[in-house]
Every structure is written in structure tokens, then in C-alpha cells.
Protein backbone atom coordinates (compact mmCIF):
# COMPACT_ATOMS: atom_id res chain seq x y z
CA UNK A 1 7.23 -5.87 11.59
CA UNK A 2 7.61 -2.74 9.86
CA UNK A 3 10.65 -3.10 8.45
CA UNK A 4 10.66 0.72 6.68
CA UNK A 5 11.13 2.03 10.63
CA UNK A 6 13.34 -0.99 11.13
CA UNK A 7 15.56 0.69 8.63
CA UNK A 8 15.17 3.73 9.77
CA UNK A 9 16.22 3.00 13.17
CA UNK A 10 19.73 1.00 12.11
CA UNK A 11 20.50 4.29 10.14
CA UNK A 12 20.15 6.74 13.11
CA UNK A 13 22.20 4.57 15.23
CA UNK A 14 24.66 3.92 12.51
CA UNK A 15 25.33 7.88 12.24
CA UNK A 16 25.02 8.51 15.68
CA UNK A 17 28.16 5.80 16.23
CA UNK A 18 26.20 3.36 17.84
CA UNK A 19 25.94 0.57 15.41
CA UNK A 20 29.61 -0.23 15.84
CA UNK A 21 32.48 -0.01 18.13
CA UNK A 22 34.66 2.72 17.67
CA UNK A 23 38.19 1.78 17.69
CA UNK A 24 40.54 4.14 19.85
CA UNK A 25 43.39 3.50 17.35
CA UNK A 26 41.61 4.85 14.79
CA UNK A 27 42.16 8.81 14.20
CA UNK A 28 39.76 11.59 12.95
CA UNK A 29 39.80 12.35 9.76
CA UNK A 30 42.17 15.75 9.74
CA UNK A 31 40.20 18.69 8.68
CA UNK A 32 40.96 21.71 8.22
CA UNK A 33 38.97 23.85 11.34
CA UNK A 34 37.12 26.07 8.55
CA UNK A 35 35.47 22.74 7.27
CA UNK A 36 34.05 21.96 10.40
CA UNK A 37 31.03 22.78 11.92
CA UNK A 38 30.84 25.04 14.80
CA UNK A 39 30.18 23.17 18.02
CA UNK A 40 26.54 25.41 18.29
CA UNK A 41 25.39 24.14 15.01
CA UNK A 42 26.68 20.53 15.71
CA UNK A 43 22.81 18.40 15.57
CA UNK A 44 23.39 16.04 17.56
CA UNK A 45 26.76 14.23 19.76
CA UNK A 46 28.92 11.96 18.27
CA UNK A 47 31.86 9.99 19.03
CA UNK A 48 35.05 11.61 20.18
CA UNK A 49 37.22 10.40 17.11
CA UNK A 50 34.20 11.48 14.56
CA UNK A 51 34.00 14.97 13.13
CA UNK A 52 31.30 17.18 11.95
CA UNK A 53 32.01 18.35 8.55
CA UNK A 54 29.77 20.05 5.73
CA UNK A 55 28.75 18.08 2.69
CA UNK A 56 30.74 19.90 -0.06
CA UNK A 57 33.90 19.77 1.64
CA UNK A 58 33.99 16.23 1.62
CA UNK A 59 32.46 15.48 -1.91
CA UNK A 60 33.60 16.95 -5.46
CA UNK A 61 30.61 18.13 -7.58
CA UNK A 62 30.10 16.09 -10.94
CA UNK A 63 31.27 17.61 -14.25
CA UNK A 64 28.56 19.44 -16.97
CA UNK A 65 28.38 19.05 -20.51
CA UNK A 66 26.10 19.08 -23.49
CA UNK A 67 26.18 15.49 -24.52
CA UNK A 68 27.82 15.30 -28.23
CA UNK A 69 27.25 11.31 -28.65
CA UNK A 70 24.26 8.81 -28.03
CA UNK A 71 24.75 8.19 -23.96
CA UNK A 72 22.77 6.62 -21.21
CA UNK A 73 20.62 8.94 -19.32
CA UNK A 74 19.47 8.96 -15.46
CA UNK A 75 16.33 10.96 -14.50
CA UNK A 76 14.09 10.29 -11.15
CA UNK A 77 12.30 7.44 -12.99
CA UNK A 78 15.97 5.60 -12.95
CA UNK A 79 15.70 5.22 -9.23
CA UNK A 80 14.22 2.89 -7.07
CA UNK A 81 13.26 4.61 -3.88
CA UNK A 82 12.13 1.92 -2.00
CA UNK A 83 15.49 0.25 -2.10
CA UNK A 84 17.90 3.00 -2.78
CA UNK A 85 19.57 1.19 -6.34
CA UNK A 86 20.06 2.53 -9.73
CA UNK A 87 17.52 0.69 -11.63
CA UNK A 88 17.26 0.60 -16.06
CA UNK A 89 19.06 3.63 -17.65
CA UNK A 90 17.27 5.27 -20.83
CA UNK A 91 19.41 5.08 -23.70
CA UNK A 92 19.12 8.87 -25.21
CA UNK A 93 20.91 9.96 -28.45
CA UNK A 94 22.37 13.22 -28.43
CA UNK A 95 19.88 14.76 -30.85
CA UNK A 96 17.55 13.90 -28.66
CA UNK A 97 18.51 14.80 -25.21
CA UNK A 98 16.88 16.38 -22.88
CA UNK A 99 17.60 20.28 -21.63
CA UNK A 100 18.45 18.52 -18.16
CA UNK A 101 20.84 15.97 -19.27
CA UNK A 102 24.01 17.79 -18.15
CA UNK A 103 25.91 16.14 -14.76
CA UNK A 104 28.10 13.62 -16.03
CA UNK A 105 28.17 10.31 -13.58
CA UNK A 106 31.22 8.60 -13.30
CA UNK A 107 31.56 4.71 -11.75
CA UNK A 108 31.43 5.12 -7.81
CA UNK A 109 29.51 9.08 -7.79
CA UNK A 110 26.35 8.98 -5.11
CA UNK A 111 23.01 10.61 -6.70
CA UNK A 112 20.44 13.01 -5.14
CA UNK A 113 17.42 14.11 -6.17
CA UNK A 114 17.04 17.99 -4.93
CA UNK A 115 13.57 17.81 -6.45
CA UNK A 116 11.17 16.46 -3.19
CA UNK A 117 14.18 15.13 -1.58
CA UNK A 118 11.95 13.64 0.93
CA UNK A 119 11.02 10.96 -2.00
CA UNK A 120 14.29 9.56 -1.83
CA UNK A 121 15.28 9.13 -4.49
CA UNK A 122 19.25 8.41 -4.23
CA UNK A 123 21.96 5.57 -4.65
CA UNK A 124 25.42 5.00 -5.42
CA UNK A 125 26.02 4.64 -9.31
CA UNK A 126 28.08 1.16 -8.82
CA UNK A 127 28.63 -0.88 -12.00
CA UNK A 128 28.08 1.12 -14.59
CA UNK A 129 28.13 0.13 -18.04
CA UNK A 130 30.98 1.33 -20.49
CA UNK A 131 29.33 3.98 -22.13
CA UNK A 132 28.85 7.43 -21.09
CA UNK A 133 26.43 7.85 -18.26
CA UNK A 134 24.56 11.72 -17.53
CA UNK A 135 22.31 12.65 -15.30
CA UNK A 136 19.35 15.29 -14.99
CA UNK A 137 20.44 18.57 -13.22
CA UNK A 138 17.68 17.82 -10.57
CA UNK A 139 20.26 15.73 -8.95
CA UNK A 140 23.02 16.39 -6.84
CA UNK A 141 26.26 14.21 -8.50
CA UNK A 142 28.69 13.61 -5.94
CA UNK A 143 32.18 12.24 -6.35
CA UNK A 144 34.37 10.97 -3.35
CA UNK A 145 37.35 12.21 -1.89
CA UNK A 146 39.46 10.37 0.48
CA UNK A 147 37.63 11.68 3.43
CA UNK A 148 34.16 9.39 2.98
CA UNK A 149 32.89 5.96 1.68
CA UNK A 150 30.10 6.66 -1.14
CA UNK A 151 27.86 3.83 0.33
CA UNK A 152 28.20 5.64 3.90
CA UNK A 153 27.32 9.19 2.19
CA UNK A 154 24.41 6.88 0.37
CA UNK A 155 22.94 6.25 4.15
CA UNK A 156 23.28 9.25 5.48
CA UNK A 157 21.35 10.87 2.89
CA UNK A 158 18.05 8.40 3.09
CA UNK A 159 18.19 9.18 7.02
CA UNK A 160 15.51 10.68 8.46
CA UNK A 161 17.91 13.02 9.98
CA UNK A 162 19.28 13.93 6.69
CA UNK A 163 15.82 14.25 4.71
CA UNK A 164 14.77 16.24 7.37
CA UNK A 165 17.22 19.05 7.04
CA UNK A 166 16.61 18.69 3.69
CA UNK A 167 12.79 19.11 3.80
CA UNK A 168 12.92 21.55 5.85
CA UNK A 169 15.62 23.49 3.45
CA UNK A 170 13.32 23.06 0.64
CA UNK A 171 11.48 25.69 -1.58
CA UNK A 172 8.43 25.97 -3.71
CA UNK A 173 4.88 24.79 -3.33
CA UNK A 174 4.27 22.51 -6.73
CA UNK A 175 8.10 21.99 -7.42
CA UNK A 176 9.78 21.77 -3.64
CA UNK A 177 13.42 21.11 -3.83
CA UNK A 178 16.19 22.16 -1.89
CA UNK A 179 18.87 24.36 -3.81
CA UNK A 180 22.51 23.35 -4.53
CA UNK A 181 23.72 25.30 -2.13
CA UNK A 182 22.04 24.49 0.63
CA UNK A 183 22.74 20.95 0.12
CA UNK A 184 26.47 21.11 -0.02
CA UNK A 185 26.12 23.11 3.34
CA UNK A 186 24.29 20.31 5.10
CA UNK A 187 26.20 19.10 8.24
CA UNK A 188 27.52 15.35 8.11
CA UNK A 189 28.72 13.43 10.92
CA UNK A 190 32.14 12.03 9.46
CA UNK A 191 33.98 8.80 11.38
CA UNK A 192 37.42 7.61 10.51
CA UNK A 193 37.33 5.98 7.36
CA UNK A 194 37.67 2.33 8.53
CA UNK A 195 34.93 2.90 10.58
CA UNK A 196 32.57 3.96 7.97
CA UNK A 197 33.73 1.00 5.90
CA UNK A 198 32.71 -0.90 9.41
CA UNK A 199 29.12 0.77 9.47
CA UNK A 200 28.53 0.11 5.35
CA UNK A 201 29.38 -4.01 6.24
CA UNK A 202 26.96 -4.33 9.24
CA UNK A 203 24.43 -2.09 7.68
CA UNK A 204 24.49 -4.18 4.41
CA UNK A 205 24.18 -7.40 7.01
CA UNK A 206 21.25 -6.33 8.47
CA UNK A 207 19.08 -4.72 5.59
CA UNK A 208 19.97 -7.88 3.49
CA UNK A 209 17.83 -9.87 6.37
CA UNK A 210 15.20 -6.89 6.37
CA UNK A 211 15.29 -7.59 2.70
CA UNK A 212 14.85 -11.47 3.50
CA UNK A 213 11.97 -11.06 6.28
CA UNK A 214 9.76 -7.98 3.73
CA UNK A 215 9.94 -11.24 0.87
CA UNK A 216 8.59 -13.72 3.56
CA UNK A 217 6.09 -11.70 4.65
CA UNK A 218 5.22 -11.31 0.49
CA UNK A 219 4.74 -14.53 0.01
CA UNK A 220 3.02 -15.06 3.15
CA UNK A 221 0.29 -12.23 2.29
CA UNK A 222 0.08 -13.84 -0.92
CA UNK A 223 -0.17 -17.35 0.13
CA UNK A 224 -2.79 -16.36 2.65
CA UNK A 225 -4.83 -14.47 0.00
CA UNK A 226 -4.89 -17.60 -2.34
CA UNK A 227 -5.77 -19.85 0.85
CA UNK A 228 -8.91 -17.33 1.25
CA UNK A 229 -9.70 -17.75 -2.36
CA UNK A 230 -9.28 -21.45 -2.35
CA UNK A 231 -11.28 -21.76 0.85
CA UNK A 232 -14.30 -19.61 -0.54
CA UNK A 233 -14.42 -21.79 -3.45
CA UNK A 234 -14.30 -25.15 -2.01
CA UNK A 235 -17.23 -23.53 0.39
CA UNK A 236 -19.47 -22.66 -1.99
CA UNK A 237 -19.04 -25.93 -3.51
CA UNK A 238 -19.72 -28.08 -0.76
CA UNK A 239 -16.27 -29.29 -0.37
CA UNK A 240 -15.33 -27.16 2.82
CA UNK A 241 -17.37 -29.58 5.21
CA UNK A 242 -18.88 -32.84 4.74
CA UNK A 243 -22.22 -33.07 4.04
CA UNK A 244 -25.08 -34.63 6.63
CA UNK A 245 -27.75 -36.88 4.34
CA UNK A 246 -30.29 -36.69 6.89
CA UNK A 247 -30.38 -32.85 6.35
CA UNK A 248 -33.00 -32.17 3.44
CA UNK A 249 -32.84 -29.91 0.99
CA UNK A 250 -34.53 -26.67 1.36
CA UNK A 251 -38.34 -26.65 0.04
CA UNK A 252 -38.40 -24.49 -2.67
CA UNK A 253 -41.20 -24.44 -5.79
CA UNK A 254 -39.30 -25.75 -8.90
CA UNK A 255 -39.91 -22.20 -10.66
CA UNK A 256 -37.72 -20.84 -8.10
CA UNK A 257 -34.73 -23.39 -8.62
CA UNK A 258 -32.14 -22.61 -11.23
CA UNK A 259 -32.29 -24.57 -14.72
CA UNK A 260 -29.62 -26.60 -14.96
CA UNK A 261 -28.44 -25.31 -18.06
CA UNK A 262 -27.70 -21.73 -16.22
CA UNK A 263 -26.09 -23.65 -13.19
CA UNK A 264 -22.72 -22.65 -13.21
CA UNK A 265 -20.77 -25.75 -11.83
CA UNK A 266 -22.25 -28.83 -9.75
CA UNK A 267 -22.80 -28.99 -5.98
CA UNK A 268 -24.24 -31.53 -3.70
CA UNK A 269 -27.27 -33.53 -3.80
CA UNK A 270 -29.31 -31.67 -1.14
CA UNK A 271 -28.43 -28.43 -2.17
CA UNK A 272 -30.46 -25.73 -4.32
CA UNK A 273 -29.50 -23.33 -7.05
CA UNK A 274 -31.86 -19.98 -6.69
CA UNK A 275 -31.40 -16.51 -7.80
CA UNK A 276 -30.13 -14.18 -5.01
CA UNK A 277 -33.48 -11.92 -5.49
CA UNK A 278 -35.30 -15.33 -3.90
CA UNK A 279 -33.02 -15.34 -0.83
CA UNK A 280 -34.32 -11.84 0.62
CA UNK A 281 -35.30 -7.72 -0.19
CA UNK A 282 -32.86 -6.11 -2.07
CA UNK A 283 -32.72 -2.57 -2.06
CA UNK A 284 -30.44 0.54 -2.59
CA UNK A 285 -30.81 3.82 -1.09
CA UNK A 286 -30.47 7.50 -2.21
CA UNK A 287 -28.96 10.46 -1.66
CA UNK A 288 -30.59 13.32 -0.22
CA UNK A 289 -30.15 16.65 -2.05
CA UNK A 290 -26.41 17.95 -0.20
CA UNK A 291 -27.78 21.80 -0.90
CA UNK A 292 -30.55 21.32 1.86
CA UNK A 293 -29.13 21.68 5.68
CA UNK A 294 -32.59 20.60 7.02
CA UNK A 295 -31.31 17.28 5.60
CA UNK A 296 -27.59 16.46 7.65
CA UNK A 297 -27.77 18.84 10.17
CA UNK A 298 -27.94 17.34 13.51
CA UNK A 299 -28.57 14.22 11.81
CA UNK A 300 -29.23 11.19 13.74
CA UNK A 301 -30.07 8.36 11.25
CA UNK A 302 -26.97 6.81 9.85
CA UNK A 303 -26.59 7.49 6.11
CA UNK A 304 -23.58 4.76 5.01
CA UNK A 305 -21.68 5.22 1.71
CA UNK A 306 -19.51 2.73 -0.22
CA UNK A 307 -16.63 4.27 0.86
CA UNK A 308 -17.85 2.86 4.84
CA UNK A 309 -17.73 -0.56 3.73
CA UNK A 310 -14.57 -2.87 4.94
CA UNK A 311 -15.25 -6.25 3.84
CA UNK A 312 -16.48 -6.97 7.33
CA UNK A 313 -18.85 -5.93 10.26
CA UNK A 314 -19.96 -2.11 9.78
CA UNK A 315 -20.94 -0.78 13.83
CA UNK A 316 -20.14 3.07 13.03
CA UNK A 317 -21.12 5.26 10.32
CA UNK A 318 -19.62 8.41 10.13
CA UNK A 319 -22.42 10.69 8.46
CA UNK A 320 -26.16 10.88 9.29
CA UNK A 321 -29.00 12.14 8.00
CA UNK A 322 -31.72 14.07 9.82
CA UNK A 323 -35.89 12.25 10.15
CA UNK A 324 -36.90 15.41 7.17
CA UNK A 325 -34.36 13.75 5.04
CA UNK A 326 -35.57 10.09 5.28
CA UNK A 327 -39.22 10.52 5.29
CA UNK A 328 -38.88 12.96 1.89
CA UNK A 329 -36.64 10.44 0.31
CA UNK A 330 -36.35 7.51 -1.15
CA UNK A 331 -34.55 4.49 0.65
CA UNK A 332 -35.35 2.58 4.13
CA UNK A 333 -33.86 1.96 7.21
CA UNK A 334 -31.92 -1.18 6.59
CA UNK A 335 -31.92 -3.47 10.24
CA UNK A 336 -28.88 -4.82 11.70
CA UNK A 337 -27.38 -8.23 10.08
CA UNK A 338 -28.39 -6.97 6.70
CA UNK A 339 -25.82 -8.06 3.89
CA UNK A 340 -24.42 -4.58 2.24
CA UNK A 341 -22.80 -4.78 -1.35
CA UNK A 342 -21.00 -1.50 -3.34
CA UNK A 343 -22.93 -1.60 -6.89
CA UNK A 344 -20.95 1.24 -8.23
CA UNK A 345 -17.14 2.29 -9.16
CA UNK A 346 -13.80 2.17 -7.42
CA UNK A 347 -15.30 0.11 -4.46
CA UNK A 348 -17.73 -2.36 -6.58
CA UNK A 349 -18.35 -5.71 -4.81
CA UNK A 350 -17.32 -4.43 -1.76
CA UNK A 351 -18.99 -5.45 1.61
CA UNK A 352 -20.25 -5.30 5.10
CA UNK A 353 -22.81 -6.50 6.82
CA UNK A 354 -24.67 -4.22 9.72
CA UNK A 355 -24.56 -4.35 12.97
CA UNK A 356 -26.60 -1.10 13.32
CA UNK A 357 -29.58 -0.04 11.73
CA UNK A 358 -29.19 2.30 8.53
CA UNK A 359 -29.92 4.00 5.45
CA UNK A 360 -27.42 3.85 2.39
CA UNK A 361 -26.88 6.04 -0.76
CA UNK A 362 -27.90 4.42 -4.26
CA UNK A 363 -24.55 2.93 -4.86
CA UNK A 364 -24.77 0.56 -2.05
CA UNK A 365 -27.78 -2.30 -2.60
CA UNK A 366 -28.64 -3.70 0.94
CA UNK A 367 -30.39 -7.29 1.57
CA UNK A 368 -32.98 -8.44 4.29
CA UNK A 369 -32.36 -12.21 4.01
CA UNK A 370 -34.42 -14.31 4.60
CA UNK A 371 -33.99 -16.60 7.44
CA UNK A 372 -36.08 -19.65 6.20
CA UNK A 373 -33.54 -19.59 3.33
CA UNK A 374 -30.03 -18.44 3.81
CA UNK A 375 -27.83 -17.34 7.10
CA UNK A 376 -26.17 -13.50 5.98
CA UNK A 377 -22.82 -14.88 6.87
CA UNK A 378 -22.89 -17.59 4.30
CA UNK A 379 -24.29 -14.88 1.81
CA UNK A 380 -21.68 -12.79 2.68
CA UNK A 381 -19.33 -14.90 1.71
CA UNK A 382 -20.59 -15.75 -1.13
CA UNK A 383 -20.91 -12.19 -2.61
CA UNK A 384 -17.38 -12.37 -1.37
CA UNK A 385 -16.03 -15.05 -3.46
CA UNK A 386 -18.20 -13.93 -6.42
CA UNK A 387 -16.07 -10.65 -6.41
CA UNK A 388 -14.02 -11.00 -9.65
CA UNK A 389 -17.11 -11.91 -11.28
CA UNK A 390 -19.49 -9.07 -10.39
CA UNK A 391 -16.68 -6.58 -11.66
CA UNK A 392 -16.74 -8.49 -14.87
CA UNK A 393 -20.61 -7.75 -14.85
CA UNK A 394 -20.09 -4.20 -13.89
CA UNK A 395 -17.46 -3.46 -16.87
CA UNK A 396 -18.05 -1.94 -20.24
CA UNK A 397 -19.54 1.64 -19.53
CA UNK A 398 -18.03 4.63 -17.88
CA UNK A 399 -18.95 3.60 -14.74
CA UNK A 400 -18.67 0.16 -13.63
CA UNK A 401 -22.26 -0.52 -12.54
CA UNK A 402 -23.70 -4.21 -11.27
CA UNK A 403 -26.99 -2.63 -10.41
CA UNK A 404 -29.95 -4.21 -8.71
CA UNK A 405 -31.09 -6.31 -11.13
CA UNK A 406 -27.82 -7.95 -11.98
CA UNK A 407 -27.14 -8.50 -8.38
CA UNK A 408 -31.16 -10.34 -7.98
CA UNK A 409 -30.53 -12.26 -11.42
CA UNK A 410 -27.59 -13.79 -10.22
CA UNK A 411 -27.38 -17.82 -9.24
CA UNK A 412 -26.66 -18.77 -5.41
CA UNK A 413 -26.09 -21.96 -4.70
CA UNK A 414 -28.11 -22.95 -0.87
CA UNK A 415 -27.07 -25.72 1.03
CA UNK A 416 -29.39 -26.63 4.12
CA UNK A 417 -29.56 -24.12 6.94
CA UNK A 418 -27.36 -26.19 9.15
CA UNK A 419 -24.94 -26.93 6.66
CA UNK A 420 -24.90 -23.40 5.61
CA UNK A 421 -23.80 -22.96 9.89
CA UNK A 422 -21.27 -24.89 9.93
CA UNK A 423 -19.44 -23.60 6.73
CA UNK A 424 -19.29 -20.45 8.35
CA UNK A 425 -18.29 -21.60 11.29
CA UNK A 426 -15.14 -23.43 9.63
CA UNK A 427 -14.25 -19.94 7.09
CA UNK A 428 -14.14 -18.59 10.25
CA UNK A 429 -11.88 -20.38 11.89
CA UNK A 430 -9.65 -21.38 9.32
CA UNK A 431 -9.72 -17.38 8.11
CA UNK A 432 -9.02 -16.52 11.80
CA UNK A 433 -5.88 -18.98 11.80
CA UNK A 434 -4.53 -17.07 8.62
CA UNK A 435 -4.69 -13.48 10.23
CA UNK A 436 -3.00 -14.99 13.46
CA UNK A 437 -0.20 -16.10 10.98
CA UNK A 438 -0.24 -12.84 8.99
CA UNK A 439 -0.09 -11.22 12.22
CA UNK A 440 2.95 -13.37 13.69
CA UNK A 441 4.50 -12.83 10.33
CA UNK A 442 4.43 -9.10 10.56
């Protein structure tokens, strides 16, 4: 579900006057014909009993001063966008204030930020606490007259009608914001008064259930997450699917097996502790030099970066590198099934496995398993549920770096081959179930 569009399509309908019934008893709101807007700027149609008004006839513009006592002070930060509410105010002393602490907010104003207006950042300043409250001149303070509801105004302006007059309005590349006056001139589509108080009720209603569903789906996403993490674990410990004991170990020469001492928690009798460089080739690639055109032009030989892997199957590659490049450099052309890992940076531990053949750059370390020894899947996730841990390997330079030989030195734990089938086959399934929930969810 996205509920941000969810939102945004309750608000259109509620200033369109389609969210409610209108109520022939009800009369306009008496303008004078000067505050109106002409019929050929009118946006869109409205109701027969709603007018079209501009902003600053219908709002009073907040107060300035130079605070002379310690007060509480709203800037952007104050705001929280996603939601629309006043959130901590800064306590500022006088001495202290900022050069933009001038608009004095009283209980009841509605707030606008002129500065990137399509940010958001807005609410009604309800409940405010006893001492004096001032806000930054990059907002628009707006008082109520007897012609509009603040928490109607408050919808109106985090519409996507309403933010896109205002983007549109706005100057300045670094800085955009719309000017004061242009914002007071904005056209506002303006029901009778009981009516708005109507529209505020039901809209409240349904974004409180929004609200509801966006904190299931939280704790679903994080719920399923854990469920992954829990599943990996009990996988790699043999506690995902019972064991067979007519399956034997796999042979392996007892140089190759893991001292217990360096075995980093117990798993079943007929499984093996090796190091990952036992279970296949590991090998990173390079890049070829970018200055050279010979190299990517007209490539054909897929050339995958960190940045390509998704935790999952990698079948396209968006960059390739031309035969001149790979015979004068130094990686190989990895085959399809190989296990992929990210060695360096933002996207350490990060995986794929190939379902085309192709080259990497040197912060990617590809693996040829070996298929006496280990299925890629259940490497995979392995690597996977040993993320946390290669990042803690990786830390301490500038650079997180795992690098070759950390990822050959480390332990793997290797049930038999068709043990090592059928714990795949269950993550699967049971991982499959959790994105069909995560999927219902959203």
C-alpha cells in the first residue's frame, strides 16, 4: 500500500468537495467580490456553495519582533514533514537568538516553510507551551479569521495541488523558496465553515488508520527481517532441517578441517568446519584504465561493479568491457552460478550470484565453488548471514576493506551435499512465504 499517495489522494478529494456531502443549508462564506478569484483563474471546479478566495484574505500575517526575553524558537528542524506536527522547540535566550527569530506564533497560527516548500514542512502550532513561542522568517505564520479552520488551511497546504503552485512560484537555484507575496496570492478553495470542520473530522479518521496500517507494515518488515536472521542462523547451525545419519560427512584431509579451538560455535556430528578458500577459487577483478576508449567502447564482455549486486541473482550487467580490455588486464571471466561478494566500502558484504558469465572490478571477490564440496546457494547464504561480521572485519581504516585473504581465512561450516540441498530448499521456501506476507502487507 503506499500510503504517502493514499494521503495524497484523500486530500485532493477533500478540496475538490468530494470527501463529504455538502449540505444545501449551509451558505458560502460572504466575500467581498474583490477577494475572490476571477472565474478564468479558478484551478479547478468546486462545489456551488464553496468559494475561491486568495490566501491572505482569509489569514492575518503573524506579528515581528526582536525577542527581549529567553523564548522558545521554531526553525525547519522543529517540523516533522512526514507527519505534518510541530515536533521539540529549541529553547533560545534572547542574547542568543538568531537574526531569523522574528514571527511571533501564537496558540492555533498554521506554519509554512517558503524555503523548498515542496519539503513540507508545515503544521498547525496546537498546544503550545506558556512561554513565548517565535519562529524563523523562512516561514509563513498564519493566524485565522472567521472565514477558515487552521487544520483545513494545514491540508490544503501539504496538497499536491497546493505545493505545486508553490513549486512552481518558487525562486533561486541553491535556496528555492517562494516569496511572501506570492504565497498570500495563492488561490484556496474555501467551503462553508461547518463543512471544513466536516472535512478536518473525516480526514483525521482516515489518516489515523493510514497511520495504523504504515505501523503494521513496520513491524511486519521488521518482524520479517528478524525471521530471515533467525532462519540463517538456525541454518547454518544445523537446526533448520533434521539431519539424515546415513549421510557421511564430507572426506576432507584433517589439515583442511578447522581446529576446534578456532570453531566458532558447535554443529552436527557429520558436518565439517573448513576455511572458505578450501570450498572453491576466489578471485577479484580489476579495473581497466577509464582514459582508454579501446577498452569500453562497443564492449561486449560484462564488467560488474559492487554497485550491480542485489543480494540475489545478477542476469544483466549494465557496463561491458571490450576483448583488448580483458586480455591486457588482470581478472577472468567468472562462469555463471559463481558466488559474488562486495570486499570494499558502502556496499561491503553485499551479494549475487551469476547467472551470466563475467568479469568484475577489484572490489568485488568472485568464487568458483567447488561442487564436490559446497552447493553456491548454501554459500550464499552463508556469506549472507555472516554479514554483520565481515563489516566488523572490514572496519578500522579509511576504507572498510575485507579483502581476499580475510574472506579465504574465514571458517565455513559444510554439512553433507544433500543436507546442504535441502537447507536451501527450506530458506527458500520459508523466505518466499515472508515476501508473500510482506507483499500482502503492503
Amino acid at each position: 500500500m503506499d500510503t504517502t499517495a493514499l494521503r495524497q489522494k484523500l486530500l485532493d478529494l477533500a478540496i475538490r468537495g468530494r470527501l463529504v456531502p455538502q449540505d444545501p443549508d449551509e451558505p458560502a462564506v460572504e466575500l467581498d467580490a474583490k477577494d475572490t478569484v476571477p472565474e478564468s483563474e479558478q484551478p479547478f471546479e468546486i462545489p456551488e456553495n464553496w468559494r475561491w478566495v486568495r490566501l491572505g484574505k482569509i489569514v492575518n500575517k503573524a506579528k515581528q519582533k526582536i525577542p527581549q526575553e529567553d523564548f522558545l524558537y521554531i526553525d525547519v528542524g522543529s517540523i516533522k514533514n512526514d507527519k505534518g506536527v510541530l515536533g521539540e522547540l529549541k529553547p533560545t535566550t534572547s542574547k542568543e537568538a538568531p537574526s531569523r527569530a522574528r514571527k511571533v506564533v501564537k496558540e492555533g497560527a498554521v506554519l509554512y516553510s517558503t524555503v523548498r516548500p515542496y519539503l513540507l514542512n508545515t503544521c498547525v502550532a496546537d498546544n503550545l507551551p506558556e512561554e513565548e513561542v517565535i519562529a524563523s522568517t523562512g516561514f509563513a505564520v498564519m493566524e485565522m479569521t472567521d472565514f477558515i479552520n487552521n487544520h483545513f488551511l494545514h491540508f490544503i497546504l501539504r496538497s499536491e495541488f497546493f505545493s505545486s503552485y508553490a513549486t512552481k512560484k518558487q525562486k533561486g537555484a541553491s535556496y528555492p523558496a517562494i516569496n511572501e507575496k506570492d504565497f498570500f496570492l495563492a488561490p484556496i478553495p474555501l467551503p462553508p465553515l461547518p463543512e471544513q470542520e466536516r472535512i478536518v473530522a473525516k480526514l483525521e479518521r482516515l489518516f489515523e488508520v493510514i497511520n495504523r496500517c504504515e505501523e503494521a507494515q513496520k513491524q511486519i518488515a521488521e518482524t520479517a527481517t528478524q525471521l530471515r536472521t533467525s532462519l540463517l542462523q538456525a541454518a547454518i547451525q544445523g537446526r533448520l532441517v533434521p539431519q539424515n545419519p546415513d549421510e557421511q560427512a564430507i572426506e576432507l584431509d584433517a589439515e583442511d578441517i578447522v581446529p576446534e579451538s578456532e570453531q566458532p560455535f558447535e554443529i552436527p556430528e557429520n558436518w565439517r568446519w573448513v576455511k572458505l578458500g578450501h570450498i572453491g577459487d576466489w578471485r577479484s577483478g580489476s579495473t581497466p584504465k577509464r582514459n582508454i576508449l579501446a577498452y569500453y567502447e562497443n564492449g561486449n564482455i560484462p564488467w560488474l561493479k559492487t554497485g550491480d549486486l542485489t543480494d540475489g541473482i545478477v542476469s544483466s550487467i549494465p557496463e561491458c568491457i571490450t576483448e583488448k580490455a580483458f586480455s591486457e588486464s588482470s581478472m577472468r571471466l567468472n562462469p555463471k552460478g559463481s558466488v559474488l561478494i562486495a570486499m570494499y566500502g558502502a556496499t561491503i558484504g553485499k551479494l549475487g550470484i551469476l547467472d551470466i558469465e563475467s568479469t568484475t572490478n577489484q572490489a568485488c571477490c568472485a568464487c568458483i565453488a567447488d561442487n564436490n564440496l559446497i552447493i553456491n546457494w548454501f554459500l550464499f547464504y552463508y556469506l549472507l548471514s555472516q554479514r554483520k561480521e565481515f563489516i566488523a572485519l572490514g572496519a578500522g581504516g579509511a576504507q572498510p576493506n575485507i579483502s581476499r585473504q580475510k574472506i579465504i581465512s574465514y571458517p565455513i561450516p559444510l554439512p553433507p551435499l544433500p543436507e546442504q540441498e535441502r537447507i536451501v530448499a527450506k530458506l527458500e521456501q520459508l523466505f518466499n512465504t515472508l515476501k508473500t506476507i510482506e507483499k500482502v502487507s503492503s
